[in-house]
Structures are given as C-alpha cells and as structure tokens.
N, C-alpha and C. Protein backbone atom coordinates (compact mmCIF):
# COMPACT_ATOMS: atom_id res chain seq x y z
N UNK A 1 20.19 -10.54 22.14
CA UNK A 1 18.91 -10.64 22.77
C UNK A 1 18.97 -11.69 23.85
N UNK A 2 18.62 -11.48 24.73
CA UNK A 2 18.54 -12.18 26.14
C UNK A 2 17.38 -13.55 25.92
N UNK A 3 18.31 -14.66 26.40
CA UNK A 3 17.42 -16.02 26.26
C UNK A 3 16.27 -16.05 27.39
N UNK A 4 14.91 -16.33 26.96
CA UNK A 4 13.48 -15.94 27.85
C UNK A 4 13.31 -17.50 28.09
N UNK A 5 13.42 -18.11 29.43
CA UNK A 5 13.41 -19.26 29.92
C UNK A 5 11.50 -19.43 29.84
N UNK A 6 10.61 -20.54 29.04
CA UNK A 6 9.57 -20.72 29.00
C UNK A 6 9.26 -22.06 29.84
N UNK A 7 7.40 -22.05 30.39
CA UNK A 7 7.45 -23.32 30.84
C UNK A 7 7.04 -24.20 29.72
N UNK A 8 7.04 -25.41 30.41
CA UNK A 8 6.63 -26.36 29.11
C UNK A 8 5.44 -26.05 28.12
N UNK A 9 4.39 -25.61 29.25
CA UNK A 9 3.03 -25.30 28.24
C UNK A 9 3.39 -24.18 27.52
N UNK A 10 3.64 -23.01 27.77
CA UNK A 10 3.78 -22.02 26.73
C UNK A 10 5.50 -22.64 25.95
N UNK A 11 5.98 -23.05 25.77
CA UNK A 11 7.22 -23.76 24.70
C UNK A 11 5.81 -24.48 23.87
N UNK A 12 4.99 -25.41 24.31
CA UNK A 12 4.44 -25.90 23.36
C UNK A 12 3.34 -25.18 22.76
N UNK A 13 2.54 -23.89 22.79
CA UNK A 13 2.15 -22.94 22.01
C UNK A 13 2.95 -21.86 21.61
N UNK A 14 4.16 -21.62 21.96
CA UNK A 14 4.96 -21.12 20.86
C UNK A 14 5.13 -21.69 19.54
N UNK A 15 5.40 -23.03 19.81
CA UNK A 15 6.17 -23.78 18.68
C UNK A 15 4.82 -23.95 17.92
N UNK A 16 3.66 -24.06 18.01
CA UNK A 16 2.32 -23.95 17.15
C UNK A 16 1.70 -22.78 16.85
N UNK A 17 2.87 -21.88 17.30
CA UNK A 17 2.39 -20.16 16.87
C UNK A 17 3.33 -19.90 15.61
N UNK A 18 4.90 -20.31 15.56
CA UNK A 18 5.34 -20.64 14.27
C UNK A 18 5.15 -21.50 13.25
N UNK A 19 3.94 -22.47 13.33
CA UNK A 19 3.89 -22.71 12.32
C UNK A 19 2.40 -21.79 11.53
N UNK A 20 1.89 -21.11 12.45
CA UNK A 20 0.78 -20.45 11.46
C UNK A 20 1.69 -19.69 10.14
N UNK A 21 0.42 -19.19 9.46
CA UNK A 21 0.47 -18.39 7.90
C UNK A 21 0.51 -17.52 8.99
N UNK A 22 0.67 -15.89 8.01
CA UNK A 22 0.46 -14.65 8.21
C UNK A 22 -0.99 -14.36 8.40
N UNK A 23 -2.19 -14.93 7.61
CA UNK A 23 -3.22 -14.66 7.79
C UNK A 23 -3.52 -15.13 9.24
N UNK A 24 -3.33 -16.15 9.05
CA UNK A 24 -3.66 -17.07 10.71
C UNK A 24 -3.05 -16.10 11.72
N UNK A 25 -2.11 -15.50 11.80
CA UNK A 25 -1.72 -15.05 12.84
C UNK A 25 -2.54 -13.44 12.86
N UNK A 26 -2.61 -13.03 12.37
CA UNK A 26 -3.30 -11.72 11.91
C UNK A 26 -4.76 -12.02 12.42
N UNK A 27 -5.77 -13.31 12.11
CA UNK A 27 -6.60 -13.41 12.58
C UNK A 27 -6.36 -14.02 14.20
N UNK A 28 -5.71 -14.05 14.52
CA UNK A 28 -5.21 -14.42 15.87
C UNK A 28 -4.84 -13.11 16.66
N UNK A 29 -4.28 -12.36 16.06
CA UNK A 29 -4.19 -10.72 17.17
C UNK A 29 -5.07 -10.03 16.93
N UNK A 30 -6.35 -10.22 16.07
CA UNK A 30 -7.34 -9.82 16.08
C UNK A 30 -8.36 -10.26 16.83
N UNK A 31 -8.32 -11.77 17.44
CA UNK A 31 -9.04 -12.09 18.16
C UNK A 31 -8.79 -12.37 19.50
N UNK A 32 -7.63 -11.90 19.99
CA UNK A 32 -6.73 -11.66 21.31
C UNK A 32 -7.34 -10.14 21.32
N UNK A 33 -7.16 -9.17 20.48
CA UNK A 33 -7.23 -7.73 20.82
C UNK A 33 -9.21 -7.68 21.21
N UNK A 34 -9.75 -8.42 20.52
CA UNK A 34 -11.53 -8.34 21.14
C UNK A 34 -11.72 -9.16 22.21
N UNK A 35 -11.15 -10.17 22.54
CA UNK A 35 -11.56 -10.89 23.63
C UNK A 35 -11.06 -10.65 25.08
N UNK A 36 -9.74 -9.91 24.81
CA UNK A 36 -9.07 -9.20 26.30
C UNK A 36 -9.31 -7.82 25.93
N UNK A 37 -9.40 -7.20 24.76
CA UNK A 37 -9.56 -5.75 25.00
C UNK A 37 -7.92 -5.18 25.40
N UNK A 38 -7.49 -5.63 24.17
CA UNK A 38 -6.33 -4.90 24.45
C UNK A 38 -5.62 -4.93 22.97
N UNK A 39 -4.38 -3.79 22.88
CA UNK A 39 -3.77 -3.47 21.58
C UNK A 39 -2.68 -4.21 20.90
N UNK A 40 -2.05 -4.43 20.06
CA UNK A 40 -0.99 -4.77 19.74
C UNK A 40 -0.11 -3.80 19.61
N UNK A 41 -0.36 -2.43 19.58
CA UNK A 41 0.07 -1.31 19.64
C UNK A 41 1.29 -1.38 20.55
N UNK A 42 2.53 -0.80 20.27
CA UNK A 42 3.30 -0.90 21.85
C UNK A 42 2.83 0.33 22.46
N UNK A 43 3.18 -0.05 23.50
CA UNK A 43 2.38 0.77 25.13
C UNK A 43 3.12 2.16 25.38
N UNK A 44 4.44 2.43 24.65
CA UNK A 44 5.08 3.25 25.02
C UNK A 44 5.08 4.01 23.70
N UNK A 45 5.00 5.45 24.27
CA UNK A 45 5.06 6.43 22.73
C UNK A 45 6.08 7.35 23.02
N UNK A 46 6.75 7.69 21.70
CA UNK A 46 7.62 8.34 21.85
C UNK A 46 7.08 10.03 21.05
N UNK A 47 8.09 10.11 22.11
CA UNK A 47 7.73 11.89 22.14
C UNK A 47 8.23 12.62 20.91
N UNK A 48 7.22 13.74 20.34
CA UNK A 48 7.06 14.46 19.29
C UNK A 48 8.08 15.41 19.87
N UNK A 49 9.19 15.53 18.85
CA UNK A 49 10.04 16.63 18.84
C UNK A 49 9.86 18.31 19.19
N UNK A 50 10.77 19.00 19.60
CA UNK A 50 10.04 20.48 19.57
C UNK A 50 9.68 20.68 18.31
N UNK A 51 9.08 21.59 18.41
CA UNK A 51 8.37 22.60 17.21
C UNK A 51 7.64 21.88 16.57
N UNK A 52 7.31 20.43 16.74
CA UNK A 52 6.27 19.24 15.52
C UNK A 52 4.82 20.44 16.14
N UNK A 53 4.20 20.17 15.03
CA UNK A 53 3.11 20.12 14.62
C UNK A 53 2.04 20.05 15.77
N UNK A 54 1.21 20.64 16.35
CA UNK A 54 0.28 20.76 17.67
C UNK A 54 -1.05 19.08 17.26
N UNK A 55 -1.17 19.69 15.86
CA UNK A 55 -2.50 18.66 15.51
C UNK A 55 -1.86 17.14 14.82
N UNK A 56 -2.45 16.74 14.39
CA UNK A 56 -1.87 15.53 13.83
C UNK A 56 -2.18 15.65 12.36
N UNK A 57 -1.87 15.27 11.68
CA UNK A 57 -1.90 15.58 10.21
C UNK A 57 -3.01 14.14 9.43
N UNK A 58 -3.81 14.22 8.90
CA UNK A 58 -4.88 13.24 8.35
C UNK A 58 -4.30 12.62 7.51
N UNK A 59 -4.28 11.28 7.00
CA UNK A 59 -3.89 10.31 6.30
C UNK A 59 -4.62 10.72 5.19
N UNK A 60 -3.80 11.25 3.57
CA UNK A 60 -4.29 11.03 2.58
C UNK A 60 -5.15 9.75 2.14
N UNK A 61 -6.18 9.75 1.84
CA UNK A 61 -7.12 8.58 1.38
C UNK A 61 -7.29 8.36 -0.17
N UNK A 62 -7.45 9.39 -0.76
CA UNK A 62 -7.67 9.56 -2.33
C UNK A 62 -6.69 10.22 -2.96
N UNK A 63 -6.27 9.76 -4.22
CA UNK A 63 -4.97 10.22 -4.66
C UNK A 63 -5.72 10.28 -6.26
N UNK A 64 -5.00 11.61 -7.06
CA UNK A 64 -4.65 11.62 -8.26
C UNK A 64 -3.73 11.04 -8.94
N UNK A 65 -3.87 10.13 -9.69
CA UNK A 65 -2.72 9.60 -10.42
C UNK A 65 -2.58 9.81 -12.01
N UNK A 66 -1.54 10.73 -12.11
CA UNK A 66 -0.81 11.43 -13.31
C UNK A 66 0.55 10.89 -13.90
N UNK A 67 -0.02 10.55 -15.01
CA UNK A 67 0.84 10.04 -16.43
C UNK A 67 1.95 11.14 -16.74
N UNK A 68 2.74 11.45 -16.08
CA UNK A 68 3.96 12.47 -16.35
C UNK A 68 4.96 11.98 -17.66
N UNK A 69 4.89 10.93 -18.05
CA UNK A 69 6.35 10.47 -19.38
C UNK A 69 5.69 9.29 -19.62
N UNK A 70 5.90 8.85 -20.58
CA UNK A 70 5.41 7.62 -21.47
C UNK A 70 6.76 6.53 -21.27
N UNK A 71 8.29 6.93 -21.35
CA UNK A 71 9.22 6.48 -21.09
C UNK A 71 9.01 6.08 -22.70
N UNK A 72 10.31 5.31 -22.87
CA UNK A 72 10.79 4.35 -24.10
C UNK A 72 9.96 3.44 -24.96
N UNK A 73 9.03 2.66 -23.38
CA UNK A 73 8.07 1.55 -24.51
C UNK A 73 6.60 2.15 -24.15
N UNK A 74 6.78 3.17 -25.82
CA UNK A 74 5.13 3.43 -25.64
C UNK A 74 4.02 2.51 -25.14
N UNK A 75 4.31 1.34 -25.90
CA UNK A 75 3.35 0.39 -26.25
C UNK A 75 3.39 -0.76 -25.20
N UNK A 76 4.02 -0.59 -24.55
CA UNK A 76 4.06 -1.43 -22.91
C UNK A 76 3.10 -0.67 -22.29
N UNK A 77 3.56 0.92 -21.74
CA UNK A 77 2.74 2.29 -21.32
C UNK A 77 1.24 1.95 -21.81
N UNK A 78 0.80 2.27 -23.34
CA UNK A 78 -0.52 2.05 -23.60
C UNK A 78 -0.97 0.65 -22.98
N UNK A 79 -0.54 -0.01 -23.22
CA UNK A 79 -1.38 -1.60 -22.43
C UNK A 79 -1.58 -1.59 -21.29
N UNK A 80 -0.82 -1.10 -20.38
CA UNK A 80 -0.58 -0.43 -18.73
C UNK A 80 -2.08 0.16 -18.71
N UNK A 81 -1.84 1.21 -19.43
CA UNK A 81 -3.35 2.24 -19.49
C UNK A 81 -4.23 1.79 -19.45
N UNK A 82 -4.71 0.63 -20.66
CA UNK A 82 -5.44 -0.27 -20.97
C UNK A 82 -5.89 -0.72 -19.56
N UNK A 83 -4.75 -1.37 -19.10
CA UNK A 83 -5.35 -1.86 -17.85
C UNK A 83 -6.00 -1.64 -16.63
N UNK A 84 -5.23 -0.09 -16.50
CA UNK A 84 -5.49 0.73 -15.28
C UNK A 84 -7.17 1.01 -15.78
N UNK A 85 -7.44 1.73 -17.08
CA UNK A 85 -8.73 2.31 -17.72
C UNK A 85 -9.24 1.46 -18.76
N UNK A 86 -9.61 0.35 -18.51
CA UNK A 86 -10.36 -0.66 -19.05
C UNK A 86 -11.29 -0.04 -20.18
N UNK A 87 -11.97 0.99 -19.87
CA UNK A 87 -13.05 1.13 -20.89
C UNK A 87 -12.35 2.26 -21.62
N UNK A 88 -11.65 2.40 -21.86
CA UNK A 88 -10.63 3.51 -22.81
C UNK A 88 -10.24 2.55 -23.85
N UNK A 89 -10.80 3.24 -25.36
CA UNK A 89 -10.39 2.40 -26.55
C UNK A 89 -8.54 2.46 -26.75
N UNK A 90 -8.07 1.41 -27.87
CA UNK A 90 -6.70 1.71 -28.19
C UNK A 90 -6.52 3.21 -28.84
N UNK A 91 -7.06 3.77 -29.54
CA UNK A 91 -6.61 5.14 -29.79
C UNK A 91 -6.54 6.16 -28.77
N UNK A 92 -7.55 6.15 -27.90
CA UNK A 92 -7.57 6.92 -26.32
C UNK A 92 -6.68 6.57 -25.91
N UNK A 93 -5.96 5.19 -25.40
CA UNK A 93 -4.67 5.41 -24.41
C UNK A 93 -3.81 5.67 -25.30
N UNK A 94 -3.59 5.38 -26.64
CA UNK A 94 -2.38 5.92 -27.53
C UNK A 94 -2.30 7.58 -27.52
N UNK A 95 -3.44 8.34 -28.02
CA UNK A 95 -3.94 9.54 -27.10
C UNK A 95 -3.24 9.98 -26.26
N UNK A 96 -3.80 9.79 -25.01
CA UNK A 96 -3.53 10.06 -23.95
C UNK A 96 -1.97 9.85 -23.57
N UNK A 97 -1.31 8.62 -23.55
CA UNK A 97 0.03 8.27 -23.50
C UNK A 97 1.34 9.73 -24.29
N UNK A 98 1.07 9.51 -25.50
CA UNK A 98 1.90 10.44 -26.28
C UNK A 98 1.57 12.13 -25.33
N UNK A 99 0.73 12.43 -24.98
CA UNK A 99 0.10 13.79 -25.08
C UNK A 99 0.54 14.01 -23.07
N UNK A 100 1.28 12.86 -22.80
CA UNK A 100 1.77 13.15 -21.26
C UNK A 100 2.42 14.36 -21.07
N UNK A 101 1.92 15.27 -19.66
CA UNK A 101 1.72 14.43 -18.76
C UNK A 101 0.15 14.84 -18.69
N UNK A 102 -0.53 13.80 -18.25
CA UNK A 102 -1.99 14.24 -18.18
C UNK A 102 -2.53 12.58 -16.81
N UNK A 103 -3.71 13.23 -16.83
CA UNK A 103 -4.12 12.91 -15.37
C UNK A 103 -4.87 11.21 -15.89
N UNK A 104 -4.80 10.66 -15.28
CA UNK A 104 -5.41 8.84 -15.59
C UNK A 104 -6.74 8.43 -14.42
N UNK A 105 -6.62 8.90 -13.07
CA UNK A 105 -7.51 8.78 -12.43
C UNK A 105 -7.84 10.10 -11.45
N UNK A 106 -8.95 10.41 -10.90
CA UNK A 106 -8.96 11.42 -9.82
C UNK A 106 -10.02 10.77 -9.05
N UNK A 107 -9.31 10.84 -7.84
CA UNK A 107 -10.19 10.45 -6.19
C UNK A 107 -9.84 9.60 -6.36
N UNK A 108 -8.79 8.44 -6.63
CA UNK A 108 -8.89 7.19 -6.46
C UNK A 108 -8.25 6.81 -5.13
N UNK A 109 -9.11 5.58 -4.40
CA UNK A 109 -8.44 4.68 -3.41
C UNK A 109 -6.99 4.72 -3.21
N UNK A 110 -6.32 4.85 -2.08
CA UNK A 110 -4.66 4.46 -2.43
C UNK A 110 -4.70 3.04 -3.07
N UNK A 111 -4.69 1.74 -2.40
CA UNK A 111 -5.03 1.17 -3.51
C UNK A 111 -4.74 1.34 -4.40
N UNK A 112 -6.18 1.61 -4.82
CA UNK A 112 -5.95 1.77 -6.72
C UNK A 112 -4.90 2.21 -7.35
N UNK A 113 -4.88 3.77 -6.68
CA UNK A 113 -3.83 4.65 -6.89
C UNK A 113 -2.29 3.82 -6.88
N UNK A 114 -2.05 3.36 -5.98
CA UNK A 114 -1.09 2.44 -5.80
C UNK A 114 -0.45 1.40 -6.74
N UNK A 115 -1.43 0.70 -7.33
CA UNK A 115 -1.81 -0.54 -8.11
C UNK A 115 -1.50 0.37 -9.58
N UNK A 116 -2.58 1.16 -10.17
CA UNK A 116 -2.08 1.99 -11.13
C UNK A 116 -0.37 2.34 -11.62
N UNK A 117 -0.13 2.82 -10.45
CA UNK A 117 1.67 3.68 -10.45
C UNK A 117 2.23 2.01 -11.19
N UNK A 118 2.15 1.09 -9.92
CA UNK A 118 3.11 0.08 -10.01
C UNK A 118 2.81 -0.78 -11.83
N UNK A 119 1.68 -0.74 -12.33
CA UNK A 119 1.21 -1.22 -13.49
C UNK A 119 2.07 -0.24 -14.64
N UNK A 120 1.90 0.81 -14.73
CA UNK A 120 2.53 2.21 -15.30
C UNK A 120 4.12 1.95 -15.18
N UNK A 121 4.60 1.89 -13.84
CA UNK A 121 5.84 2.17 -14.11
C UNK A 121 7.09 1.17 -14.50
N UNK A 122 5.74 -0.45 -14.22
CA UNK A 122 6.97 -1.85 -14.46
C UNK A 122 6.70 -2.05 -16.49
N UNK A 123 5.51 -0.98 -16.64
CA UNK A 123 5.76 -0.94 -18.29
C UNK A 123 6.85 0.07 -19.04
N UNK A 124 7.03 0.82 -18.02
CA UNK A 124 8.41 1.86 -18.16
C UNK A 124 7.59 3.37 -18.56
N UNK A 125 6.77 3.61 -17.90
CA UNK A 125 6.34 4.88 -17.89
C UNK A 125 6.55 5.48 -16.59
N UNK A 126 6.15 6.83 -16.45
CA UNK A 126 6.60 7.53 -15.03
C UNK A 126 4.99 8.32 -14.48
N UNK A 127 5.20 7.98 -13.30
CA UNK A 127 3.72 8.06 -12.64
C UNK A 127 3.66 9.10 -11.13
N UNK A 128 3.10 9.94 -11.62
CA UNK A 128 2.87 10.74 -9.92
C UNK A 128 1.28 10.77 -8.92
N UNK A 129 1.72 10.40 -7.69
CA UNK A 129 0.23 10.71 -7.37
C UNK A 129 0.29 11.67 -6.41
N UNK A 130 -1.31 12.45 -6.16
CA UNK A 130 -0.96 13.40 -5.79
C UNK A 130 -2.03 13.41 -5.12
C-alpha cells in the first residue's frame, strides 16, 4: 500500500480517530453521512454478472427456527430451550427436545432467530432456520 503524505492538521486528527471505540466511530460516520449528505458506501459498483437476476432479491427479515436433533446432551438442549422459550415448563422442553425435529419459534426477528440457533447449538443440539 502506497505511503499517503498528510499535513500536520489532518496527522493530528488521524491519530485521535484511532483512538476512538467502534461505537464512537460508528457514531461519527453517522454524523459525517447527515451533515455533508453523503455515504460511506463506496462510490463504485460492480457489475452484476450475465444472466443475474433482473430484480433484486428482498432480505429475509423473519425466520423459522427448527429443532432438527437434540444431539448427545439432552439436558444442555432442554435448558437451551428453556432459554430460547422462557414460558415453556421442564416437561414441555423435555417434550419437545426428544420428539425433534419440531419448530421452536415462527416469524421471529433474525436476531432472535439468530440468538436462538447460537443458544441451541453451543448446548450441542442442531438448529435450522428457515
């Protein structure tokens, strides 16, 4: 990468641009992008292959998330459940767990959906969303 010769003033708001957090900086290209009216986006797009797709395809928003295998530790799995479905007694997620694969949420947030899988699968169960 090619060395970018700076003047003194911008060297000394660089060096106070590395020390922000991530938030800080995040609220900082958020408030560069309203006050000049401009993107962080890069400016150049690259071109859609032949034969792609005419429309653009919509970002899934809501996901089903399905309990496909219980895996090895039931009882990791049920507490998982527990957590994901709070108001589900211990016999319901024991229930539900053994009797996989069966469905745990529908319409949920990615997010959630998200959060769910990763709860499910670091207890050693197997999780699809759909």
């Amino acid at each position: 990468m090619a060395e970018i010769k700076l003047s003194e003033k911008l060297e000394k708001i660089a060096k106070e641009l590395e020390g922000l957090t991530v938030i800080e900086m995040a609220d900082l290209a958020k408030y560069l992008e309203e006050k000049f009216g401009v993107s962080a986006m890069p400016v150049a797009a690259v071109a859609a292959p032949a034969g792609a797709a005419a429309s653009p395809q919509e970002e899934k928003t809501t996901f089903t998330v399905t309990l496909t295998d219980a895996g090895a530790n039931k009882l990791a799995v049920i507490k998982a459940v527990r957590e994901v479905l709070p108001t589900l007694g211990l016999m319901d997620a024991k229930k539900l767990v053994e009797g996989a694969p069966k469905e745990l949420l529908k319409d949920a947030k990615k997010d959630d959906a998200q959060s769910a899988k990763t709860k499910i699968e670091a207890a050693g169960g197997k999780v699809e969303l759909k």
